[in-house]
N, C-alpha and C. Protein backbone atom coordinates (compact mmCIF):
# COMPACT_ATOMS: atom_id res chain seq x y z
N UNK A 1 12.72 -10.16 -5.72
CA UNK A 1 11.31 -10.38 -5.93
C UNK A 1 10.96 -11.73 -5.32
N UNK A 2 10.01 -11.70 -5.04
CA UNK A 2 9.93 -12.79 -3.63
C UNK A 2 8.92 -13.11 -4.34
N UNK A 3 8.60 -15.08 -4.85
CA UNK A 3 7.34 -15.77 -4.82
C UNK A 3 7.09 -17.05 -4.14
N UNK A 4 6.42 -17.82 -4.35
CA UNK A 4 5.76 -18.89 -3.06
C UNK A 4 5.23 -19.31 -3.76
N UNK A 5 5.81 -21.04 -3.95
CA UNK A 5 5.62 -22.14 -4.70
C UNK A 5 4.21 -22.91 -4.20
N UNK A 6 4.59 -22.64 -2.59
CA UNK A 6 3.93 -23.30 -2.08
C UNK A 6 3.53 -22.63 -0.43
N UNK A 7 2.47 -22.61 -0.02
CA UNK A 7 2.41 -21.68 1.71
C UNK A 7 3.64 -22.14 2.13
N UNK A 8 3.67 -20.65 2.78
CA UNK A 8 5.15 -20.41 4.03
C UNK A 8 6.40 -20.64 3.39
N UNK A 9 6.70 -21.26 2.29
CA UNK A 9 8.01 -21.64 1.84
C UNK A 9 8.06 -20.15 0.76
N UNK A 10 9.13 -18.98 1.69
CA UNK A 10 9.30 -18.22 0.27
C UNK A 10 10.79 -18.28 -0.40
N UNK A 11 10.67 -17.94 -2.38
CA UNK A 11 11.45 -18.06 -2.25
C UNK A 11 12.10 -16.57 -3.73
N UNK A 12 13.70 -16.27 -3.96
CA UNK A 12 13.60 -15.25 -4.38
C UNK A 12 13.87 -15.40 -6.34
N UNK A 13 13.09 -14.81 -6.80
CA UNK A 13 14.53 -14.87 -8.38
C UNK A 13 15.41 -14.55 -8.11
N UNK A 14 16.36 -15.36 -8.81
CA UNK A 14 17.72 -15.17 -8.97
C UNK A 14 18.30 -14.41 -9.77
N UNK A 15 17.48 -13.72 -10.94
CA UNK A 15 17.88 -12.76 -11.69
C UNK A 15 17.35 -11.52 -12.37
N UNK A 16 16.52 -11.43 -10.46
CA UNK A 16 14.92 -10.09 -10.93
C UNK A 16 15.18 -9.84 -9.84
N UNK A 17 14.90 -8.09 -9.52
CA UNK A 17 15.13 -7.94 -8.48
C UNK A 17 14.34 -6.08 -8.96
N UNK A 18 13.55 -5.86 -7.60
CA UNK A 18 12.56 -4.16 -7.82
C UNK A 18 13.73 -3.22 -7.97
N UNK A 19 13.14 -2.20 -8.88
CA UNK A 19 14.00 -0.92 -8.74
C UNK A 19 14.53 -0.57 -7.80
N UNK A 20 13.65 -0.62 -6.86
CA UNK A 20 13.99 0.01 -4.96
C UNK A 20 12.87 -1.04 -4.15
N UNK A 21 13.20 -0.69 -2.74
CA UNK A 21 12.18 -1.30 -2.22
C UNK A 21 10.97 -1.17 -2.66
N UNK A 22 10.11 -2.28 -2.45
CA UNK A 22 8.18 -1.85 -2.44
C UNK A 22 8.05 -1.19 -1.48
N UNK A 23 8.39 -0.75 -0.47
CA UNK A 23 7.85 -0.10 0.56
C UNK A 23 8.08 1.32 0.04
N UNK A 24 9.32 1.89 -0.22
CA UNK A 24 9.56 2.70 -0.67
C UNK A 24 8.72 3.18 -2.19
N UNK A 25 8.55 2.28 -3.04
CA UNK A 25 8.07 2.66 -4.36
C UNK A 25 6.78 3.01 -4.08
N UNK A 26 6.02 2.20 -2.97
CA UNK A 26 4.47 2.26 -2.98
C UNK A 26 4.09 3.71 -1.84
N UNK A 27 5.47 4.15 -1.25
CA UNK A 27 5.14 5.20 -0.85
C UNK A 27 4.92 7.03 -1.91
N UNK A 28 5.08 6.46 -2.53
CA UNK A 28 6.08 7.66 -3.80
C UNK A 28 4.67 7.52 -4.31
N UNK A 29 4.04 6.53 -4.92
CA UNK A 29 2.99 6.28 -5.57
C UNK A 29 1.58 7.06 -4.70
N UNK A 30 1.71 6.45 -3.49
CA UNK A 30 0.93 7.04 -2.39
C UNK A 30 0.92 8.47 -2.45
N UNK A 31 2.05 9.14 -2.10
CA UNK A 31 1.97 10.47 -2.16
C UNK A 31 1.21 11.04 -3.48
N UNK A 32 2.38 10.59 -4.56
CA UNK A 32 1.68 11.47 -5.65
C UNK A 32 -0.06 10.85 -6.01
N UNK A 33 -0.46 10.16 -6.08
CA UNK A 33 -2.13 9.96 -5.74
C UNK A 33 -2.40 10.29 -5.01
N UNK A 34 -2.52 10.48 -4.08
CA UNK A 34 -3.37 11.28 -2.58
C UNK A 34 -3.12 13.10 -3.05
N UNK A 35 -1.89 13.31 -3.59
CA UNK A 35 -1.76 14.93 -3.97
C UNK A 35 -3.00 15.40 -4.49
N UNK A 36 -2.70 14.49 -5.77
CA UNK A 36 -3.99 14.62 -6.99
C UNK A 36 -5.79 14.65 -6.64
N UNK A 37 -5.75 13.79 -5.29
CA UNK A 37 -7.29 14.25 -5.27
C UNK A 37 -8.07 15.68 -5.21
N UNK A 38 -6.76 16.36 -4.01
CA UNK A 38 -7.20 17.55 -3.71
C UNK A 38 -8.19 17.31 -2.84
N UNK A 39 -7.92 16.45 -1.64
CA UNK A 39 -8.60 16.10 -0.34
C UNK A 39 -7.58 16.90 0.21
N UNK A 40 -6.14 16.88 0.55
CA UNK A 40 -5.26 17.37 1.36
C UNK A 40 -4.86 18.92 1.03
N UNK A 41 -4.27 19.46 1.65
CA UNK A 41 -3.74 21.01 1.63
C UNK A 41 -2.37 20.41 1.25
N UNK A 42 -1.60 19.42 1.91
CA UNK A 42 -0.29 19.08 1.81
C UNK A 42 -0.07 17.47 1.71
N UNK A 43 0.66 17.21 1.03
CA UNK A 43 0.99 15.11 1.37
C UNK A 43 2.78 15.14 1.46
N UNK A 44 3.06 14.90 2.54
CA UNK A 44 4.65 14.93 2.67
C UNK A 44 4.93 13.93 2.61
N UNK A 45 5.93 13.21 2.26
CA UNK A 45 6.63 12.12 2.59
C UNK A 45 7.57 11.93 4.26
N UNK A 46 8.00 11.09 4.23
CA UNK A 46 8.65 11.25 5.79
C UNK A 46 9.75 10.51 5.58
N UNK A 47 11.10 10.77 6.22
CA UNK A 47 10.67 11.81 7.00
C UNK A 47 10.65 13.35 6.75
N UNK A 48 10.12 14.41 7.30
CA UNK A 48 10.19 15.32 7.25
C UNK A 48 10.41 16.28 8.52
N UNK A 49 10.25 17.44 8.01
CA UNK A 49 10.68 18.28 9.22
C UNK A 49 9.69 19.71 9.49
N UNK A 50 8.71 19.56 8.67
CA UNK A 50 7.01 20.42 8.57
C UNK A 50 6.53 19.41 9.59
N UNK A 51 5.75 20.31 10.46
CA UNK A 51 4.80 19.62 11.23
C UNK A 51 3.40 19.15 10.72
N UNK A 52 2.95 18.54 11.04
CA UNK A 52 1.66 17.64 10.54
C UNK A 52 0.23 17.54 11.27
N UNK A 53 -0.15 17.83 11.08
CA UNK A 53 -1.80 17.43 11.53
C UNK A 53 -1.69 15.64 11.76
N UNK A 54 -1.84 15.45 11.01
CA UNK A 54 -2.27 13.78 10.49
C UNK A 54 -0.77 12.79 10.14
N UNK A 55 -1.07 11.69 10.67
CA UNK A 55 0.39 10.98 9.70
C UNK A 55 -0.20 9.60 9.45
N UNK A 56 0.02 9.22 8.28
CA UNK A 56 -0.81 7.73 8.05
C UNK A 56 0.30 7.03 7.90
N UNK A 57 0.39 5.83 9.17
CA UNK A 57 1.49 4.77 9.55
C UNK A 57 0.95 3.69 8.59
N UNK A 58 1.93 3.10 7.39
CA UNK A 58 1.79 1.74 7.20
C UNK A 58 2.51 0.75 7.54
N UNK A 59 2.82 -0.42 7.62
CA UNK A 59 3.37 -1.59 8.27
C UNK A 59 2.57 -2.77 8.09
N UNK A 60 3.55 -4.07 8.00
CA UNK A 60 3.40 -5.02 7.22
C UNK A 60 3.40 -5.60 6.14
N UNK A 61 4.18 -4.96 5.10
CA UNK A 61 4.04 -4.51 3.86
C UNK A 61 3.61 -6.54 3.18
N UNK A 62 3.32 -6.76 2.60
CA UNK A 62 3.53 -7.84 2.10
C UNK A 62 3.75 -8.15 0.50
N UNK A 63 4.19 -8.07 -0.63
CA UNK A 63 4.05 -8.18 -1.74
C UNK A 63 4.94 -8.98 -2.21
N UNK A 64 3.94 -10.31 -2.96
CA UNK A 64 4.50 -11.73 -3.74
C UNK A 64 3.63 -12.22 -4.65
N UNK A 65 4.54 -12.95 -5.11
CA UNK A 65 3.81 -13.69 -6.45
C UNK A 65 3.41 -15.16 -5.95
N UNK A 66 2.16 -15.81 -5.66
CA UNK A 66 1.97 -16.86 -5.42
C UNK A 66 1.80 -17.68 -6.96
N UNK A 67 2.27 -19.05 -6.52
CA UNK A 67 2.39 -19.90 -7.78
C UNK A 67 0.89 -21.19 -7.07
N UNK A 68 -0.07 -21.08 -6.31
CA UNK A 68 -0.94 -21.84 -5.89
C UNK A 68 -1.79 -22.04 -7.14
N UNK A 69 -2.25 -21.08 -7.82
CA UNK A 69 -3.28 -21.17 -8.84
C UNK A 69 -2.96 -20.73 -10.46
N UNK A 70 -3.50 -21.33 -10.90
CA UNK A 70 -3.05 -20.95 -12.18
C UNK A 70 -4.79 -19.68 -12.74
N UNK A 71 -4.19 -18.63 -13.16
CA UNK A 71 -2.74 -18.28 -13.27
C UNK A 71 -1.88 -18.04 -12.08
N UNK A 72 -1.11 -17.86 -12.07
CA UNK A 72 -0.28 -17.31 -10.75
C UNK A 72 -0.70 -15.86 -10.35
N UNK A 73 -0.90 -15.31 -9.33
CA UNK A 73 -1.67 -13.89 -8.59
C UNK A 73 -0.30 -13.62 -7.42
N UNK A 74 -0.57 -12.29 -7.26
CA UNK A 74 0.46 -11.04 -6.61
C UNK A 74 -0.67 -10.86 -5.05
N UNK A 75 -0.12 -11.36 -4.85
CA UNK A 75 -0.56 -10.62 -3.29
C UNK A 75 0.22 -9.52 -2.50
N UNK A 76 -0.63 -8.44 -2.59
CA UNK A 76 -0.33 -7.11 -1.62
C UNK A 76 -1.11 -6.92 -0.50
N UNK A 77 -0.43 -6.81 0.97
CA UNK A 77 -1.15 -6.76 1.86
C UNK A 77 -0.37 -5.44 2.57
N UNK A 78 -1.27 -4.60 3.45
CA UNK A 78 -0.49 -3.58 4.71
C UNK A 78 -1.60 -3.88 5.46
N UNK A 79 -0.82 -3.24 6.56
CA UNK A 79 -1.91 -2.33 8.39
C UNK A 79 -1.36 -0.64 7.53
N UNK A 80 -2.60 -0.24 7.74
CA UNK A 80 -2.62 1.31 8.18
C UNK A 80 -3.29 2.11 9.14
N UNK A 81 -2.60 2.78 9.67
CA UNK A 81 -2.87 3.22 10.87
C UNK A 81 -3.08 5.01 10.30
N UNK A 82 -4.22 5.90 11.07
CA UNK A 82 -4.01 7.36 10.78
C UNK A 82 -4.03 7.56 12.23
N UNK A 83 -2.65 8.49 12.32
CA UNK A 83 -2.13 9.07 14.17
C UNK A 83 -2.49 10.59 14.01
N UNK A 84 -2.89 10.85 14.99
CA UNK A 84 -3.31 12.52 15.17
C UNK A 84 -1.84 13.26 15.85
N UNK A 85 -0.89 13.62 15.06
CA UNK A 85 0.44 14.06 15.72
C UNK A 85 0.21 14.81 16.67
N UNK A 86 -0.89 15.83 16.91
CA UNK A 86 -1.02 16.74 18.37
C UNK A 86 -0.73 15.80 19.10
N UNK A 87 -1.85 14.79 19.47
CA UNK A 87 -2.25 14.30 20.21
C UNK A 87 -1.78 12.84 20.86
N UNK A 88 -1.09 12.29 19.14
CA UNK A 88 0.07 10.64 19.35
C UNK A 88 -1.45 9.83 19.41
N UNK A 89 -2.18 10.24 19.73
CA UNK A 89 -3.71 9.31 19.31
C UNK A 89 -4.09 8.41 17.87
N UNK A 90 -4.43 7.34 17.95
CA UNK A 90 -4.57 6.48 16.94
C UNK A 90 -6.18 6.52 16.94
N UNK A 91 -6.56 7.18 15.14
CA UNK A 91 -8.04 7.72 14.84
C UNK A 91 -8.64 6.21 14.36
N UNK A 92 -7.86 5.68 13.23
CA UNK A 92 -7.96 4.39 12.87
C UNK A 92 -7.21 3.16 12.41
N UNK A 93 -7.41 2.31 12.46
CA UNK A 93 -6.37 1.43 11.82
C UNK A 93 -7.56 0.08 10.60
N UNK A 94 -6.64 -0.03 9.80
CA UNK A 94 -7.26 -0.97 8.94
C UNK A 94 -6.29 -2.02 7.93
N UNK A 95 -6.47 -3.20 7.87
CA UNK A 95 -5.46 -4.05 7.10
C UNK A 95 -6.00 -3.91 5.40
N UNK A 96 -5.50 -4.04 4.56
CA UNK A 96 -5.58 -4.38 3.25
C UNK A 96 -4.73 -5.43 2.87
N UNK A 97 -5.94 -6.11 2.17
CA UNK A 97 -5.27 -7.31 1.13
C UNK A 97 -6.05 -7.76 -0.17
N UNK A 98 -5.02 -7.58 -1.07
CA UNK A 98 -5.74 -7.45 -2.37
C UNK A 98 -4.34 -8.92 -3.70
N UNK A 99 -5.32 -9.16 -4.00
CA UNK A 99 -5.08 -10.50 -5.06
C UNK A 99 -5.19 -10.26 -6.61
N UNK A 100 -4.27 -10.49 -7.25
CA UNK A 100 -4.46 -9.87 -8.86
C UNK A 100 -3.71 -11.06 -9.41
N UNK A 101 -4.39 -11.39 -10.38
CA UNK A 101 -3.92 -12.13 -11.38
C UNK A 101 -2.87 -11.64 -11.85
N UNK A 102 -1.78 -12.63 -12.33
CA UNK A 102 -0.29 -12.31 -13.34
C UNK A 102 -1.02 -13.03 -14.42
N UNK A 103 -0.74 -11.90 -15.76
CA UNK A 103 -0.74 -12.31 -16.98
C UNK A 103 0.17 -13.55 -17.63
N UNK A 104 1.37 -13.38 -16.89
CA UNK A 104 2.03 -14.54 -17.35
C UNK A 104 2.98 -14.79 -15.77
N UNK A 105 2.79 -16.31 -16.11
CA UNK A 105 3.93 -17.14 -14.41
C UNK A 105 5.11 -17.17 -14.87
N UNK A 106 5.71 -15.31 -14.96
CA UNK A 106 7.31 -15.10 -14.73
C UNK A 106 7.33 -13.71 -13.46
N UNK A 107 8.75 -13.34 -13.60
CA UNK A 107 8.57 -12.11 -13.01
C UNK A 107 8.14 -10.77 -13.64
N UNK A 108 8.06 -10.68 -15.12
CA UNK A 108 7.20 -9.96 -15.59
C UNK A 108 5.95 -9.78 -15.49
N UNK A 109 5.02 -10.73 -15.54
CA UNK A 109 4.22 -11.16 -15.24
C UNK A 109 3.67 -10.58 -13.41
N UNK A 110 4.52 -10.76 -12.88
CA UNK A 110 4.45 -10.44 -11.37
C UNK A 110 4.40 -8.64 -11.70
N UNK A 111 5.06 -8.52 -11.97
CA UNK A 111 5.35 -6.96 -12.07
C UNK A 111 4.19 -6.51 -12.45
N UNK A 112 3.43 -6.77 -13.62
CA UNK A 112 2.40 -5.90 -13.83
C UNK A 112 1.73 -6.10 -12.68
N UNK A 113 0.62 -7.77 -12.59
CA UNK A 113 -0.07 -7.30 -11.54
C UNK A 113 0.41 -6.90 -9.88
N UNK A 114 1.56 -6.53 -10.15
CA UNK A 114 1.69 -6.00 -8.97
C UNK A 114 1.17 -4.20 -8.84
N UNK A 115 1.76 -3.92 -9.98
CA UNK A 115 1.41 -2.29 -10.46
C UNK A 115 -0.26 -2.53 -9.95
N UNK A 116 -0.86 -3.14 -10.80
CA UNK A 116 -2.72 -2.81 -11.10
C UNK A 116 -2.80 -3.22 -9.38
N UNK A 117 -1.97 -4.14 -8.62
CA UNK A 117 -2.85 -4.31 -7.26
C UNK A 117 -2.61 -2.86 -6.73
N UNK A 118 -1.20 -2.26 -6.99
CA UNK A 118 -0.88 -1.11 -6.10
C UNK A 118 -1.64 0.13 -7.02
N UNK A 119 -2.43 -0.29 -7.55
CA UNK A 119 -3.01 0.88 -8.11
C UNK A 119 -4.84 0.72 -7.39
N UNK A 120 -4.98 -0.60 -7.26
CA UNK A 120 -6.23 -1.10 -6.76
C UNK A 120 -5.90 -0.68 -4.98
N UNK A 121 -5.15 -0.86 -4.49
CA UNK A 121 -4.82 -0.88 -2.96
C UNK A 121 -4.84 0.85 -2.73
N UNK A 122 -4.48 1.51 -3.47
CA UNK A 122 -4.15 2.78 -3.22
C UNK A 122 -5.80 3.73 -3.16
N UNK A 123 -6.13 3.12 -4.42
CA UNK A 123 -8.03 3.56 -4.53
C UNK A 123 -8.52 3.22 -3.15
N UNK A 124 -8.25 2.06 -2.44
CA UNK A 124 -9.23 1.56 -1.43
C UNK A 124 -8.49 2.45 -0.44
N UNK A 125 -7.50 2.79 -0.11
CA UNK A 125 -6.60 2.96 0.71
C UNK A 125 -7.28 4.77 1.39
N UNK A 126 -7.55 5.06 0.11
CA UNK A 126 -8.14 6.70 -0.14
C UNK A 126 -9.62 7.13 -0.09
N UNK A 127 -10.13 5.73 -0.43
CA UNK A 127 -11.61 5.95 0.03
C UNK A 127 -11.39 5.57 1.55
N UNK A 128 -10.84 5.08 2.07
CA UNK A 128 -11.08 4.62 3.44
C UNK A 128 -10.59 5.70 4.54
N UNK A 129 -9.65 6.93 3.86
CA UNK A 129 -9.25 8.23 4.71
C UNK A 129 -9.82 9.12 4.38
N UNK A 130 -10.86 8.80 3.06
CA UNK A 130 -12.15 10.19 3.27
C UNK A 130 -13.24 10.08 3.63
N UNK A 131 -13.65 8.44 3.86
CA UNK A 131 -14.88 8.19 5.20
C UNK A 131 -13.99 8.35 6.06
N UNK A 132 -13.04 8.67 6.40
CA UNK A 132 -12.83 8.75 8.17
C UNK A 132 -12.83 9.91 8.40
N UNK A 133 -12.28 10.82 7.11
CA UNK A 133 -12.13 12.34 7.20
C UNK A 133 -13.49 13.20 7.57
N UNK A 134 -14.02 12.73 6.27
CA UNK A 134 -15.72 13.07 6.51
C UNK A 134 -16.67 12.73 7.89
N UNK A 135 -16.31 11.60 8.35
CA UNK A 135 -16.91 11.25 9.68
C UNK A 135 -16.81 11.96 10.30
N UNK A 136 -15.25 12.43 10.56
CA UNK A 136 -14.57 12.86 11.92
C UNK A 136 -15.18 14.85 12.05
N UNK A 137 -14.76 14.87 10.70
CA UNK A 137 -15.05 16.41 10.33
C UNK A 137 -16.88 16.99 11.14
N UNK A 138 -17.44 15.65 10.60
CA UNK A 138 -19.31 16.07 10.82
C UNK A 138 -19.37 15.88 12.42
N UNK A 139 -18.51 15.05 13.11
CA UNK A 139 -18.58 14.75 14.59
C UNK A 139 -17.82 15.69 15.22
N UNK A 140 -17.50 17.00 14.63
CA UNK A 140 -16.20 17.44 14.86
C UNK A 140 -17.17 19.36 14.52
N UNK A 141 -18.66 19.29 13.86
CA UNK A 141 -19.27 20.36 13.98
C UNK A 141 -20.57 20.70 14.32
């Protein structure tokens, strides 16, 4: 678990450490929310071996506990990209970055608001692929 005392200097607990990667956890999370709207016919994880219409690339992952302010806050940041697999065409791309207070300056503390950001990042994440969906769909009849 990675926090930052101070800009650019990161550094890790020594006796906390995530279940699995964040990249990995926040993908799992991703899927099963995006299932649930019932915007999609399908949400796969990847890799896979079903072909795809759509594939939404994230990268950059960023998630830490800054110690700048009291209280101490979780910063989660990505790039997401949506690729049209026919085509290898890039429809959109967009960064997210979202800031949540920690209830308390430990790694517990980090943990929750890390949950509520990845629960806040995921909402924005989903409104932002059903204005593109909806756009594309009305330019598209």
């Amino acid at each position: 678990m990675a926090y930052l005392l101070r800009p650019y200097e990161v550094s890790y607990y020594g006796y906390n450490q995530w279940a699995d990667t964040p990249a990995r956890m926040l993908q799992r999370i991703m899927v099963e929310n995006f299932e649930k709207t019932g915007q999609w016919s399908a949400v796969l994880q990847t890799p896979g071996t079903i072909p795809a219409q759509y594939r939404l690339d994230c990268d950059n992952l960023v998630l830490e506990q800054q110690f700048f302010s009291n209280p101490s806050r979780v910063r989660l940041a990505l790039r997401a990209q949506i690729v049209e697999t026919k085509t290898q065409s890039i429809i959109a791309t967009r960064s997210f970055e979202l800031f949540e207070p920690a209830p308390t300056d430990d790694p517990y503390g980090g943990v929750i608001a890390a949950n509520n950001a990845s629960i806040e990042l995921i909402n924005e994440l989903a409104g932002w692929l059903d204005g593109i969906f909806r756009t594309s769909v009305k330019a598209k009849e």
